[in-house]
C-alpha atoms as a PDB file:
ATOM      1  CA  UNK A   1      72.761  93.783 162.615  1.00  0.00           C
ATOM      2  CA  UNK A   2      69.511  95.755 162.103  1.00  0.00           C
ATOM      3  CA  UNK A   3      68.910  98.165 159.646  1.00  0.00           C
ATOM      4  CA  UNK A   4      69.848 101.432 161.431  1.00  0.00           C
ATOM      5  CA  UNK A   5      73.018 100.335 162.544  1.00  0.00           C
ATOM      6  CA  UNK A   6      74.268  99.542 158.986  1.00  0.00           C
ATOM      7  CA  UNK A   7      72.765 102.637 158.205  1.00  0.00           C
ATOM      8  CA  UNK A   8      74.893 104.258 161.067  1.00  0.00           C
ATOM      9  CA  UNK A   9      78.112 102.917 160.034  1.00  0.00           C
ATOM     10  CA  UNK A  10      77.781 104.151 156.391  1.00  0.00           C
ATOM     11  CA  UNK A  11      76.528 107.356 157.500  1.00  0.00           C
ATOM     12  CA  UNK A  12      80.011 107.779 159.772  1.00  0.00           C
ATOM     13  CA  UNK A  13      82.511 106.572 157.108  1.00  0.00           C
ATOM     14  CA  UNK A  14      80.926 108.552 153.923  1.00  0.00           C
ATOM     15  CA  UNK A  15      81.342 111.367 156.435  1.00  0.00           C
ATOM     16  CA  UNK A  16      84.808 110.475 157.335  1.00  0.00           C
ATOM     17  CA  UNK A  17      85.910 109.894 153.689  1.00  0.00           C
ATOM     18  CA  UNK A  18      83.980 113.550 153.106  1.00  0.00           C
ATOM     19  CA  UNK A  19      86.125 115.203 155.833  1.00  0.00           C
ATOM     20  CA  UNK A  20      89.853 114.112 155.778  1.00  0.00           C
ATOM     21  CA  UNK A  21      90.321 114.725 152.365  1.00  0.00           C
ATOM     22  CA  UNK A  22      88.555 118.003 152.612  1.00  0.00           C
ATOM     23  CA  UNK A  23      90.915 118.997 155.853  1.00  0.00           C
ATOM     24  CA  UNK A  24      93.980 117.672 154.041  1.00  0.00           C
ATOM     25  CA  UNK A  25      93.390 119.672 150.814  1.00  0.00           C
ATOM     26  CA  UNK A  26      92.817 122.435 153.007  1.00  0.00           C
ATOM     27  CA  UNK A  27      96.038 121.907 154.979  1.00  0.00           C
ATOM     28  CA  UNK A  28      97.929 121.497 151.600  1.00  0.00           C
ATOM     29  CA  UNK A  29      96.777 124.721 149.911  1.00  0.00           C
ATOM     30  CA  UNK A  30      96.767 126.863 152.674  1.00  0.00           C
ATOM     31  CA  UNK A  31      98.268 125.996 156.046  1.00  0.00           C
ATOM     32  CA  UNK A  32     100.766 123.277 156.632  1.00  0.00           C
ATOM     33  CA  UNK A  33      99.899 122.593 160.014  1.00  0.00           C
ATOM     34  CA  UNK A  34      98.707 119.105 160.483  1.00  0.00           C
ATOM     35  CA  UNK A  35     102.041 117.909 157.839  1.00  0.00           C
ATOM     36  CA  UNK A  36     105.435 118.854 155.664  1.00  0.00           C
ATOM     37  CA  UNK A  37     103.974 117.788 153.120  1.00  0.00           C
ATOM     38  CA  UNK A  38     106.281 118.947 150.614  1.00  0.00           C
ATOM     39  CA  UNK A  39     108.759 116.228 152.370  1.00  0.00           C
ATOM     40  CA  UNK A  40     106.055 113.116 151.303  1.00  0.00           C
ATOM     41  CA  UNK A  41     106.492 114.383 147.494  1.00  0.00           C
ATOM     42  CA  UNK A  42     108.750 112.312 145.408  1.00  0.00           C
ATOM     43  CA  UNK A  43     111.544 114.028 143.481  1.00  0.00           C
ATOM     44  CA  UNK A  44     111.005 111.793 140.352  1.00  0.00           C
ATOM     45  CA  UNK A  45     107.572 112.975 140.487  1.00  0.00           C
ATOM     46  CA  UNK A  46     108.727 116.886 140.265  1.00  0.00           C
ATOM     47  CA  UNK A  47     111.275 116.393 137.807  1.00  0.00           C
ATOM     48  CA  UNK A  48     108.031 115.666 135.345  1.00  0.00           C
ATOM     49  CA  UNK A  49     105.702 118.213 136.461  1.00  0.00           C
ATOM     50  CA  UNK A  50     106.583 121.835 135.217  1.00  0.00           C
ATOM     51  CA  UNK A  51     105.301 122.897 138.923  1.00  0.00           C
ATOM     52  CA  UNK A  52     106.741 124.406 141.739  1.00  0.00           C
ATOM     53  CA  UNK A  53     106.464 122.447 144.964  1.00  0.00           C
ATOM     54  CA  UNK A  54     103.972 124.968 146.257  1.00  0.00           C
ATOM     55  CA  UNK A  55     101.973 125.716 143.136  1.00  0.00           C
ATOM     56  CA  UNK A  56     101.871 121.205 143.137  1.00  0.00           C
ATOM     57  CA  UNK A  57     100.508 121.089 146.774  1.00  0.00           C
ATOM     58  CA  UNK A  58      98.121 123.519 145.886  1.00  0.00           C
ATOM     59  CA  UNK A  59      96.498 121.501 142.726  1.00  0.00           C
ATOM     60  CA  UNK A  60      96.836 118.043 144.755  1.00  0.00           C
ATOM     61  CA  UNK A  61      95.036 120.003 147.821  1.00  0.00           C
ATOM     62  CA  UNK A  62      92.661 121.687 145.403  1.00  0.00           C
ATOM     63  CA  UNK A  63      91.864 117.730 143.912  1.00  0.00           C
ATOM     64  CA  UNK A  64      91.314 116.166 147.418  1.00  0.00           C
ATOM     65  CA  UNK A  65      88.616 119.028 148.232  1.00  0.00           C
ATOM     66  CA  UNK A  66      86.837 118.218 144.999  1.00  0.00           C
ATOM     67  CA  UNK A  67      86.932 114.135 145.982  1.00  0.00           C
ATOM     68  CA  UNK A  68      85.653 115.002 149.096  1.00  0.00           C
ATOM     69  CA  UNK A  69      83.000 116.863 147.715  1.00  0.00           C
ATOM     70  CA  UNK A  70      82.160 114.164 145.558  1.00  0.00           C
ATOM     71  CA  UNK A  71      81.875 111.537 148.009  1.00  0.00           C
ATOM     72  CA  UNK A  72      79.520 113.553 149.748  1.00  0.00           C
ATOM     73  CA  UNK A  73      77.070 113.922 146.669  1.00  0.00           C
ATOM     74  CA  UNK A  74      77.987 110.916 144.248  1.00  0.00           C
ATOM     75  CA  UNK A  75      79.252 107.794 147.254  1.00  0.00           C
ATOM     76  CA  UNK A  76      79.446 105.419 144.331  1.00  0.00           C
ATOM     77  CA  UNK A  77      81.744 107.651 142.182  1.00  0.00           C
ATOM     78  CA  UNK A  78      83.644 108.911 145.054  1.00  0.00           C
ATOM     79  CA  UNK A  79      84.818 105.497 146.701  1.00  0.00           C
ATOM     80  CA  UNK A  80      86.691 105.051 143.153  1.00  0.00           C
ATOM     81  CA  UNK A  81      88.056 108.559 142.713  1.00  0.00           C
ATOM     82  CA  UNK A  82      89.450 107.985 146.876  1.00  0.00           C
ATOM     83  CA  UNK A  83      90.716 104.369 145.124  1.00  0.00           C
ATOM     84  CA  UNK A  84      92.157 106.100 142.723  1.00  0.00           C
ATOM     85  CA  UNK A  85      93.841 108.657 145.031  1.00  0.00           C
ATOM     86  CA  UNK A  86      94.783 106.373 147.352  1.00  0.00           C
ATOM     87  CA  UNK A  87      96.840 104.253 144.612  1.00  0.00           C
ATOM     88  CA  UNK A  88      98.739 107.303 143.548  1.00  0.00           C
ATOM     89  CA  UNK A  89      99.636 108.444 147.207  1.00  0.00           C
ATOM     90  CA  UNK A  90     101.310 104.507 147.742  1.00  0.00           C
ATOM     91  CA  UNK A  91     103.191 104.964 143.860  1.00  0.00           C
ATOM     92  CA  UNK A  92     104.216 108.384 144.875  1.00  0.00           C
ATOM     93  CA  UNK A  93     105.788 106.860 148.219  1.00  0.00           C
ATOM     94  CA  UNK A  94     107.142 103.681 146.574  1.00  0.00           C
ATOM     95  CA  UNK A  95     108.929 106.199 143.915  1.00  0.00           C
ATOM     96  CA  UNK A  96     110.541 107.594 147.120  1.00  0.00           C
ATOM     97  CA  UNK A  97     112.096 104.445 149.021  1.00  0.00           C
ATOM     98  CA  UNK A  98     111.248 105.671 151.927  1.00  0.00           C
ATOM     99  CA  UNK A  99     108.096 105.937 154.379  1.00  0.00           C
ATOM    100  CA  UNK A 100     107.302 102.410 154.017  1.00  0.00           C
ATOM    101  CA  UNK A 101     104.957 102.748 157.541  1.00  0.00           C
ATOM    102  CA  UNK A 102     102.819 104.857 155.990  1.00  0.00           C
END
């Protein structure tokens, strides 16, 4: 592989993991459209958060906009805070017994 092809690839997933999280956050604090999300949040999760459902999706949208943000300026930092996001998304799901496909 030559140089600008590497280049190319990196250049297409740093601007992938920019943009899904950013559209998701987006979706979570304002729309809804693209997912129920309230439906993927685990009620042992809620029972320790003195949130409301809405006033939750908000914060978690609100903290995906920020980590795509910061892939986009810090790539290095980023890839672990998405890590890091990604882990809690599968613990959240595994609290739930239930959307094992995802």
């Amino acid at each position: 592989m030559n140089n600008s092809s590497v280049f190319r690839t990196w250049l297409m997933l740093r601007v992938t993991y920019t943009l899904v999280p950013i559209a998701l956050g987006l979706d979570k604090c304002f729309t809804g459209l693209i997912v129920e999300w309230p439906k993927y949040v685990s009620p042992l999760i809620m029972q320790h958060i003195p949130l409301t459902m809405s006033h939750f999706l908000i914060l978690i949208g609100v903290i995906e906009i920020l980590a795509g943000v910061v892939v986009w300026f810090r790539p290095r930092l980023g890839a672990y805070v998405i890590v890091a996001w990604m882990t809690l998304i599968i613990v959240n799901l595994i609290t739930m017994n239930s959307f094992f496909d995802i």
